[in-house]
C-alpha atoms as a PDB file:
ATOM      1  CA  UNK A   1      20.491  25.761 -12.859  1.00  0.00           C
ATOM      2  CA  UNK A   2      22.166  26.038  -9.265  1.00  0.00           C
ATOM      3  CA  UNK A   3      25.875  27.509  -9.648  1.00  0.00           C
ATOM      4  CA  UNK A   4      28.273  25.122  -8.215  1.00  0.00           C
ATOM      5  CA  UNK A   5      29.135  25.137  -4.774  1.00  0.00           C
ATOM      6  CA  UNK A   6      32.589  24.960  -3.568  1.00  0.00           C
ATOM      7  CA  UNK A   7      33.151  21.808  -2.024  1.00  0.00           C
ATOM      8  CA  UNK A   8      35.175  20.480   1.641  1.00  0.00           C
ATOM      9  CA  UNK A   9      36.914  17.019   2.504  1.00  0.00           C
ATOM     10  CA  UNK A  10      34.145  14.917   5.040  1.00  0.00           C
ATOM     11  CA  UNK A  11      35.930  15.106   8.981  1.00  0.00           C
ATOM     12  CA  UNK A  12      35.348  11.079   9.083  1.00  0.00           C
ATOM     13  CA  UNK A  13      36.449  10.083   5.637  1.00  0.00           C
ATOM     14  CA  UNK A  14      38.022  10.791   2.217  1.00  0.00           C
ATOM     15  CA  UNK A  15      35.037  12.602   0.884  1.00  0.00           C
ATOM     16  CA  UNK A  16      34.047  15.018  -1.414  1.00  0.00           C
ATOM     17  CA  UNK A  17      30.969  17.365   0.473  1.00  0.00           C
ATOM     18  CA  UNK A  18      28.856  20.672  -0.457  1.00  0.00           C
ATOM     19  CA  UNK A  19      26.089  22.253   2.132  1.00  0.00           C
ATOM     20  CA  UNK A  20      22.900  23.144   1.529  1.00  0.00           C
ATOM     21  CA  UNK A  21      20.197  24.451   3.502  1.00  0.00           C
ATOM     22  CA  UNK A  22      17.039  21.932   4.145  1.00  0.00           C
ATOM     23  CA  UNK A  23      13.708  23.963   3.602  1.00  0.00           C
ATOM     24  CA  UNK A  24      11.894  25.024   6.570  1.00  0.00           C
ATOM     25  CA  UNK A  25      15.170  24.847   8.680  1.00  0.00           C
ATOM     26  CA  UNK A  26      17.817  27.261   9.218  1.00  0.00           C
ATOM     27  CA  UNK A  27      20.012  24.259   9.037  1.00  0.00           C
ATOM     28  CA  UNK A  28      23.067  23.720   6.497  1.00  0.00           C
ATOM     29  CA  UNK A  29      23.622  20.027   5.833  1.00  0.00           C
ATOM     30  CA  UNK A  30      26.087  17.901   4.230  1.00  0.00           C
ATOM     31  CA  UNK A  31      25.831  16.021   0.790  1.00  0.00           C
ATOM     32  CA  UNK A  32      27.791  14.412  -1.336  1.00  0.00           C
ATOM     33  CA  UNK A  33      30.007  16.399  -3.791  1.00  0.00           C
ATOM     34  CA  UNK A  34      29.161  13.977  -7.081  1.00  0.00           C
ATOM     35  CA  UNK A  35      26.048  14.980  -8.731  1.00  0.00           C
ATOM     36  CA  UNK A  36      23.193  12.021  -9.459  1.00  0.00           C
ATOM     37  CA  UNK A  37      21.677  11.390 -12.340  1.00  0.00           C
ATOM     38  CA  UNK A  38      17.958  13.042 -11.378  1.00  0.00           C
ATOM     39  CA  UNK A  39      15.282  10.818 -10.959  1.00  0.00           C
ATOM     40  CA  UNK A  40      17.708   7.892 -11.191  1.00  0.00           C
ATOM     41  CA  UNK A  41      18.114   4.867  -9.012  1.00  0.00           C
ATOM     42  CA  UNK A  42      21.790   5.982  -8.394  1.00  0.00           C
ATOM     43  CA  UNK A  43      19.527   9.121  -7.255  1.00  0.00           C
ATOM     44  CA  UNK A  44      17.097   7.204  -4.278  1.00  0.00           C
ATOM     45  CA  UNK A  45      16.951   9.257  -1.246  1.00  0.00           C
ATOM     46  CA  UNK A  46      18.911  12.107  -3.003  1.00  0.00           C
ATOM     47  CA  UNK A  47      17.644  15.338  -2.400  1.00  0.00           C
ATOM     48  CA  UNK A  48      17.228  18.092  -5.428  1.00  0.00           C
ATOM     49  CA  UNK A  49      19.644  21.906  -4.547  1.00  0.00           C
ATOM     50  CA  UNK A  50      18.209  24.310  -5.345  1.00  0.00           C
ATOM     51  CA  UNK A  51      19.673  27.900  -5.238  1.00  0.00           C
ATOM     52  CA  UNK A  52      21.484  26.438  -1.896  1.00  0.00           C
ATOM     53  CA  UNK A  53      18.508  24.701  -0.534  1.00  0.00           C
ATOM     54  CA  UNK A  54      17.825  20.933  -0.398  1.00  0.00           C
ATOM     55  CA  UNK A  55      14.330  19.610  -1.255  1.00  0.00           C
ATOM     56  CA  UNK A  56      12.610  16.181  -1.118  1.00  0.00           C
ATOM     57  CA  UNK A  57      12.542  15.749  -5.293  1.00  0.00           C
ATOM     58  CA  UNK A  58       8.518  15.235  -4.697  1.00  0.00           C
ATOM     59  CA  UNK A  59       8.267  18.756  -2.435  1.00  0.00           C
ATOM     60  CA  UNK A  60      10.113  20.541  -5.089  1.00  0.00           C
ATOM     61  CA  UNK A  61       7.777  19.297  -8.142  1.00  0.00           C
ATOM     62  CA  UNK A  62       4.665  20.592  -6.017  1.00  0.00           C
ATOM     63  CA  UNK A  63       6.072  23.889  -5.153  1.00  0.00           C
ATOM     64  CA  UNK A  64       6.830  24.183  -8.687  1.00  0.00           C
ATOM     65  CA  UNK A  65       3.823  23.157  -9.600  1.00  0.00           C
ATOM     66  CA  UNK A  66       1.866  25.318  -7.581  1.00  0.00           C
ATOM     67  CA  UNK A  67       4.256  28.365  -7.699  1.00  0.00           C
ATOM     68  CA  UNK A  68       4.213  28.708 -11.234  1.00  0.00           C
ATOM     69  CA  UNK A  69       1.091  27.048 -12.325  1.00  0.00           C
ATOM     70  CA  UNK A  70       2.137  24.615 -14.390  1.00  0.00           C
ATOM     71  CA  UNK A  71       1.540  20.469 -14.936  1.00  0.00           C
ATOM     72  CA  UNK A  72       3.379  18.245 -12.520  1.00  0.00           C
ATOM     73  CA  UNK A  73       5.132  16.635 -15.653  1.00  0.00           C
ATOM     74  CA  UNK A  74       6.354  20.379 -16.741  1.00  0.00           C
ATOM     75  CA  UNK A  75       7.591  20.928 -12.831  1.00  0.00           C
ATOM     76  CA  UNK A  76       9.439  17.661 -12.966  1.00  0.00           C
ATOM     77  CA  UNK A  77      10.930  18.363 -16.034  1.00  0.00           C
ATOM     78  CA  UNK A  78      12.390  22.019 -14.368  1.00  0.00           C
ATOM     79  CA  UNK A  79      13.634  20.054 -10.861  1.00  0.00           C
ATOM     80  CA  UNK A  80      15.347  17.912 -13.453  1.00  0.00           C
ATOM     81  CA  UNK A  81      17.337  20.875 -14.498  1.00  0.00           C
ATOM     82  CA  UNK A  82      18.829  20.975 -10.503  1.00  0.00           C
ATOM     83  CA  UNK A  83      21.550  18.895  -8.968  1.00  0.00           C
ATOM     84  CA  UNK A  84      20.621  15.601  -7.093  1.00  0.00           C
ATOM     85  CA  UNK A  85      22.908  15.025  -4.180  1.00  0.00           C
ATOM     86  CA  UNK A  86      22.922  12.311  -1.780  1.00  0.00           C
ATOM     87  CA  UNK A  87      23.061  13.379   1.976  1.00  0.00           C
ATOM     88  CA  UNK A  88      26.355  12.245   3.593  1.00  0.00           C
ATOM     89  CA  UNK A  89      25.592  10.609   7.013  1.00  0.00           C
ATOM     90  CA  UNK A  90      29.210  10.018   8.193  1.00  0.00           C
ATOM     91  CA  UNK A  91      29.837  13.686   8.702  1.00  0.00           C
ATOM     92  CA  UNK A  92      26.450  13.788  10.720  1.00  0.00           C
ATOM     93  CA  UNK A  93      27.631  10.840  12.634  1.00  0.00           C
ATOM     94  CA  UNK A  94      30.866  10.642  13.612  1.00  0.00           C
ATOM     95  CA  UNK A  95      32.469  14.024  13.961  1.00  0.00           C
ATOM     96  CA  UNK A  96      30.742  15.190  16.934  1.00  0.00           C
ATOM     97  CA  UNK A  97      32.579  12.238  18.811  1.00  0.00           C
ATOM     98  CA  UNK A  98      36.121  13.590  17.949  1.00  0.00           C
ATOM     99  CA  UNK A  99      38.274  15.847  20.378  1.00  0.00           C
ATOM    100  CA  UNK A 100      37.067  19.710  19.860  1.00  0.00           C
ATOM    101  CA  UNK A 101      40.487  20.271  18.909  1.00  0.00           C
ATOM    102  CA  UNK A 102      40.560  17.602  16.370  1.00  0.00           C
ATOM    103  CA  UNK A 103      37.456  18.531  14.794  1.00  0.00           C
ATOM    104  CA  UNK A 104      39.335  22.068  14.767  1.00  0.00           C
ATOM    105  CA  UNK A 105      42.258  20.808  12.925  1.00  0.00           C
ATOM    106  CA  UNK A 106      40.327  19.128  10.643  1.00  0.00           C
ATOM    107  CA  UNK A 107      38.025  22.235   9.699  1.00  0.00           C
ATOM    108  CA  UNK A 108      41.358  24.063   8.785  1.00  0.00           C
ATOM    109  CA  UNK A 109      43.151  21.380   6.921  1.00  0.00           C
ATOM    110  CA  UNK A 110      40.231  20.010   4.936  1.00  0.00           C
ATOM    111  CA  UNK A 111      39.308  23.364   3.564  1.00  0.00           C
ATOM    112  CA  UNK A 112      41.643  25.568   0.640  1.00  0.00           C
ATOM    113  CA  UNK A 113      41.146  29.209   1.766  1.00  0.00           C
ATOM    114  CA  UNK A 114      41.261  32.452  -0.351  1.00  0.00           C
ATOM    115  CA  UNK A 115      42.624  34.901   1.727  1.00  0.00           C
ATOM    116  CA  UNK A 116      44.940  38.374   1.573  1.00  0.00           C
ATOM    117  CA  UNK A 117      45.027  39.899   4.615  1.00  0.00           C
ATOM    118  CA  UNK A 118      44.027  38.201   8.552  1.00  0.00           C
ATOM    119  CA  UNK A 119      40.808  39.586   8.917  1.00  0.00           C
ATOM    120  CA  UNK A 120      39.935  37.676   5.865  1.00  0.00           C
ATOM    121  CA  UNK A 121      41.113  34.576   6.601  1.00  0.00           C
ATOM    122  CA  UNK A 122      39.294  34.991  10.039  1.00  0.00           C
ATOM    123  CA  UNK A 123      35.930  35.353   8.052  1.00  0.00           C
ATOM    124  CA  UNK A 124      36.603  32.245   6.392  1.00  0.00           C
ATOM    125  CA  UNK A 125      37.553  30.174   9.192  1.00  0.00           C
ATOM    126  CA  UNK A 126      34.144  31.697  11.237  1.00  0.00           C
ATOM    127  CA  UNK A 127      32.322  30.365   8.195  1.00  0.00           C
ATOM    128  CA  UNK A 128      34.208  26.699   8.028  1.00  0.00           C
ATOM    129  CA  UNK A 129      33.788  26.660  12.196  1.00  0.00           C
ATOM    130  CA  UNK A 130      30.019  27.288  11.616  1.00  0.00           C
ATOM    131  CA  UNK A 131      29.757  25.182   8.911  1.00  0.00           C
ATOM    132  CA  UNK A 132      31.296  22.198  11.272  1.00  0.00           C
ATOM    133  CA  UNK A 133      28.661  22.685  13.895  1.00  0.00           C
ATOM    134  CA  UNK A 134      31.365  24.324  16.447  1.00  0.00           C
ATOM    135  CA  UNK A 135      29.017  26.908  17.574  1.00  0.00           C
ATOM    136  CA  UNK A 136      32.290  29.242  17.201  1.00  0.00           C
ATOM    137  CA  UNK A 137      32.479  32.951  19.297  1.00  0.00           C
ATOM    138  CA  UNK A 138      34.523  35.169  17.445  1.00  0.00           C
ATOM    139  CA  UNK A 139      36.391  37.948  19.043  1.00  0.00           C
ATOM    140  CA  UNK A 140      36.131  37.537  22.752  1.00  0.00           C
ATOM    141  CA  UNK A 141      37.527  39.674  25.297  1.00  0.00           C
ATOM    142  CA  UNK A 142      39.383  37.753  28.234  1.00  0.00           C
ATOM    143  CA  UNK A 143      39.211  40.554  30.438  1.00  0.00           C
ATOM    144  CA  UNK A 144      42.925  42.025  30.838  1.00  0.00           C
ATOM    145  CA  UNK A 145      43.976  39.469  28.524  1.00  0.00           C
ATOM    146  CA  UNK A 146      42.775  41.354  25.471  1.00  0.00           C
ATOM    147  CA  UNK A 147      40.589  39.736  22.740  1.00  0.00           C
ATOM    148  CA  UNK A 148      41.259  36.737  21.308  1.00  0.00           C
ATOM    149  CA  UNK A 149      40.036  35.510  17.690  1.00  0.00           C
ATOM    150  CA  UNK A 150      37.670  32.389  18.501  1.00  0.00           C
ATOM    151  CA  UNK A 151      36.395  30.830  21.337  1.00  0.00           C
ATOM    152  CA  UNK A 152      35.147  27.212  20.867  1.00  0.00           C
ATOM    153  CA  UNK A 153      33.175  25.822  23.615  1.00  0.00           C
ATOM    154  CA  UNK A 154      32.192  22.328  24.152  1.00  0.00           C
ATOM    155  CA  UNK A 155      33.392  19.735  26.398  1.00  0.00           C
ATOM    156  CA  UNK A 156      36.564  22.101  26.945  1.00  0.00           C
ATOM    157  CA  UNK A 157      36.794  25.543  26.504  1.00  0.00           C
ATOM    158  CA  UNK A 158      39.257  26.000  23.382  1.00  0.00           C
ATOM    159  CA  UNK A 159      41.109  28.972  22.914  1.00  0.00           C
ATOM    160  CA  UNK A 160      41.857  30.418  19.140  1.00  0.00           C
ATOM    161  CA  UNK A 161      43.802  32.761  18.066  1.00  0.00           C
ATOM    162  CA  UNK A 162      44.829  33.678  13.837  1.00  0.00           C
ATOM    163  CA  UNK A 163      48.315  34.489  12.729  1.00  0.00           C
ATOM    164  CA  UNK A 164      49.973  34.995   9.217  1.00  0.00           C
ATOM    165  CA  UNK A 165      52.362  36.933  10.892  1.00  0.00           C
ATOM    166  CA  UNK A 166      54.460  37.720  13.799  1.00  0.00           C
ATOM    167  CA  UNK A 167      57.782  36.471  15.744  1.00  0.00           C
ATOM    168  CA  UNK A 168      57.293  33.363  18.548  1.00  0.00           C
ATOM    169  CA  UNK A 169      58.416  35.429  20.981  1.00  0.00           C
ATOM    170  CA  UNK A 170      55.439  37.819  20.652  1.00  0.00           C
ATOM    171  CA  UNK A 171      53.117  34.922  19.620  1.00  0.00           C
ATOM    172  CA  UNK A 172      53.998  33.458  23.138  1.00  0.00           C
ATOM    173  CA  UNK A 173      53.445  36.501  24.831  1.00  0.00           C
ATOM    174  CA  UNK A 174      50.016  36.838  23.454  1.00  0.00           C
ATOM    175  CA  UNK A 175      49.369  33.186  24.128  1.00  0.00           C
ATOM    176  CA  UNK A 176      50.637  33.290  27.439  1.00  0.00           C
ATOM    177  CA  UNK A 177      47.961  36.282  28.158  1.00  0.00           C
ATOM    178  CA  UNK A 178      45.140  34.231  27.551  1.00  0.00           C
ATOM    179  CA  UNK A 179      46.530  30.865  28.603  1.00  0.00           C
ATOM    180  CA  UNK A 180      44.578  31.416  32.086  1.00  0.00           C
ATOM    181  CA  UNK A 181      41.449  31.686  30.646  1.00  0.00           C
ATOM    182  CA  UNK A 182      40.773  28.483  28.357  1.00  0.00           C
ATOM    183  CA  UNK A 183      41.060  25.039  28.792  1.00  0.00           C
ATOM    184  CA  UNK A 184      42.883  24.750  25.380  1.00  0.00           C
ATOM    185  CA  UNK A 185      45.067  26.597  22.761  1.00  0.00           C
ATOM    186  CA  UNK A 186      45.006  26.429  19.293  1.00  0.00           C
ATOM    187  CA  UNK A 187      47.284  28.833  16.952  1.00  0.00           C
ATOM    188  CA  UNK A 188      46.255  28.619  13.224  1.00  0.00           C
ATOM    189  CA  UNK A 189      49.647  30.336  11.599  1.00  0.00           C
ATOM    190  CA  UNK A 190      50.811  30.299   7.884  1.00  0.00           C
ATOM    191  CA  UNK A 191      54.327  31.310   9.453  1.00  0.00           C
ATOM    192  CA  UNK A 192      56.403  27.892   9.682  1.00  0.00           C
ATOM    193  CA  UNK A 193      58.656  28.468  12.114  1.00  0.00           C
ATOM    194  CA  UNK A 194      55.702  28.646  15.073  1.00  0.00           C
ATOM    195  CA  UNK A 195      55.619  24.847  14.811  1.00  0.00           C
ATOM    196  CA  UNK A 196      58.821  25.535  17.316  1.00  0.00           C
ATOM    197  CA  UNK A 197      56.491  26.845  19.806  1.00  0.00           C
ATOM    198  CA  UNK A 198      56.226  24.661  23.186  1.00  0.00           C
ATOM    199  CA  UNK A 199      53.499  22.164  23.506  1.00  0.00           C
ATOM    200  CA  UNK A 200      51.982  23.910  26.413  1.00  0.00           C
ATOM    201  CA  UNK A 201      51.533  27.508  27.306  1.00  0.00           C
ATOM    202  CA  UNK A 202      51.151  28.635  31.079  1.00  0.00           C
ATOM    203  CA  UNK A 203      50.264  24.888  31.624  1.00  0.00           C
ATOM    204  CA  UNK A 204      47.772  24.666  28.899  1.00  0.00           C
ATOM    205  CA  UNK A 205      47.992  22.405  25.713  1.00  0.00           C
ATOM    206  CA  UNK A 206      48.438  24.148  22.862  1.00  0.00           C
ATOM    207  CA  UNK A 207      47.953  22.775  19.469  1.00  0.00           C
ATOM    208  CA  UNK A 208      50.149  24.523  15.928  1.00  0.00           C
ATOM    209  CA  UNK A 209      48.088  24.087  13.057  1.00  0.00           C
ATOM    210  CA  UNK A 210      49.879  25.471   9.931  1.00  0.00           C
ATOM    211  CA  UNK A 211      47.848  26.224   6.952  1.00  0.00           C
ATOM    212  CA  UNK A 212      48.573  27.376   3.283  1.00  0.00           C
ATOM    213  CA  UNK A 213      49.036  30.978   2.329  1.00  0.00           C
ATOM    214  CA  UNK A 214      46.914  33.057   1.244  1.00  0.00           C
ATOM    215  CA  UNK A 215      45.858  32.980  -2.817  1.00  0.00           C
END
C-alpha cells in the first residue's frame, strides 16, 4: 500500500487535494483527497497512486503483469491494494486565471505548515509555490538591494520575502530596499503586528499575508 499523502485545500474551491506524479512526466498533478472504491463506478476515470505516481488502472495491471510475471487477474488484484483518486480539474482550470498574488495568498493559507526555524518554513513554502505551478526563484539577489526570499514571475514580477520575526521598522527598511526592483510585494509574517505595515512600499503594492506559527 501507498502511505498517505498529506493533503491541501483546491485554489478554486472547498476541496480536499493530494499530488501525484503522472508516469512518463515529471509532472505533479492534482486529485481528489477521498479515496474510490477500486475498480468501482464511483472509480471511472480515476487513476490508481502508486508510491506517488498516478497510473491509468489498465497501465498499472500490465506493468504488473509484466514486471513481476504474474496473471493479469493476480496484477489486478495487487493495483487493487492502491488508492483510486479522481483527478481534480478545477485546480487545473481556474487558478492560472487568478492575480499572481492571489494565487500566492492562497498557496500560504490553504496549506498547515510544520516549521521551527525560517529557513524551514522557506523550504516549505518553495515546495507549496512549486506545487501551485508558480515557477518560484528562491533567493535572488537584487543587486545592492541584497537577496530576497522568492521571486515569482508571471504577468508581474512579485517580490517575496519570509518573516517570523523582526520589528516594522526594519521590515520596511528591507522592503523598501527591494521595492525598486519588483512589480509587487508580498510579506508572509507569523508576527501580527506587520498587518500595520502601509499598503504600498516605495510606490509598490504590497500585500501582508499572516500565517500560523510554527508546530
Amino acid at each position: 500500500m501507498s502511505p498517505r499523502q498529506s493533503w491541501v485545500w483546491c485554489n478554486g474551491c472547498p476541496t480536499k487535494l493530494i499530488f501525484a506524479r503522472r508516469v512518463g512526466t515529471d509532472r505533479k498533478v492534482p486529485y481528489e483527497h477521498a479515496d474510490q472504491p477500486p475498480f468501482s463506478d464511483h472509480a471511472a476515470g480515476a487513476h490508481v497512486i502508486i508510491s506517488g505516481t498516478a497510473w491509468v488502472p489498465g497501465d498499472a495491471i500490465e506493468d504488473f503483469r509484466v514486471r513481476f510475471e504474474i496473471s493479469e487477474d493476480k496484477a489486478r488484484e495487487l493495483v487493487s491494494g492502491y488508492p483510486f483518486h479522481r483527478p481534480h480539474r478545477c485546480d487545473l482550470t481556474t487558478t492560472a486565471a487568478a492575480p499572481l498574488t492571489d494565487r500566492i495568498r492562497r498557496a500560504v493559507e490553504s496549506r498547515a505548515f510544520r516549521y521551527v526555524g525560517e529557513r524551514e518554513l522557506q523550504a516549505g513554502l518553495l515546495e507549496a509555490f512549486t506545487l501551485d505551478d508558480l515557477h518560484p526563484q528562491p533567493e535572488v539577489h537584487l543587486r545592492d538591494a541584497g537577496r530576497i526570499d522568492f521571486i515569482v514571475s508571471g504577468d508581474r514580477r512579485v517580490g517575496v520575502e519570509v518573516k517570523i520575526q523582526g520589528s516594522i521598522e526594519n521590515v520596511l527598511r528591507q522592503l523598501q530596499r527591494y521595492a525598486p526592483h519588483v512589480d509587487e510585494l508580498v510579506l508572509v509574517t507569523t508576527k501580527h503586528n506587520h498587518r500595520f505595515l502601509p499598503d504600498t512600499v516605495g510606490e509598490k503594492p504590497l500585500h501582508v499575508v499572516l500565517m500560523r506559527s510554527g508546530l
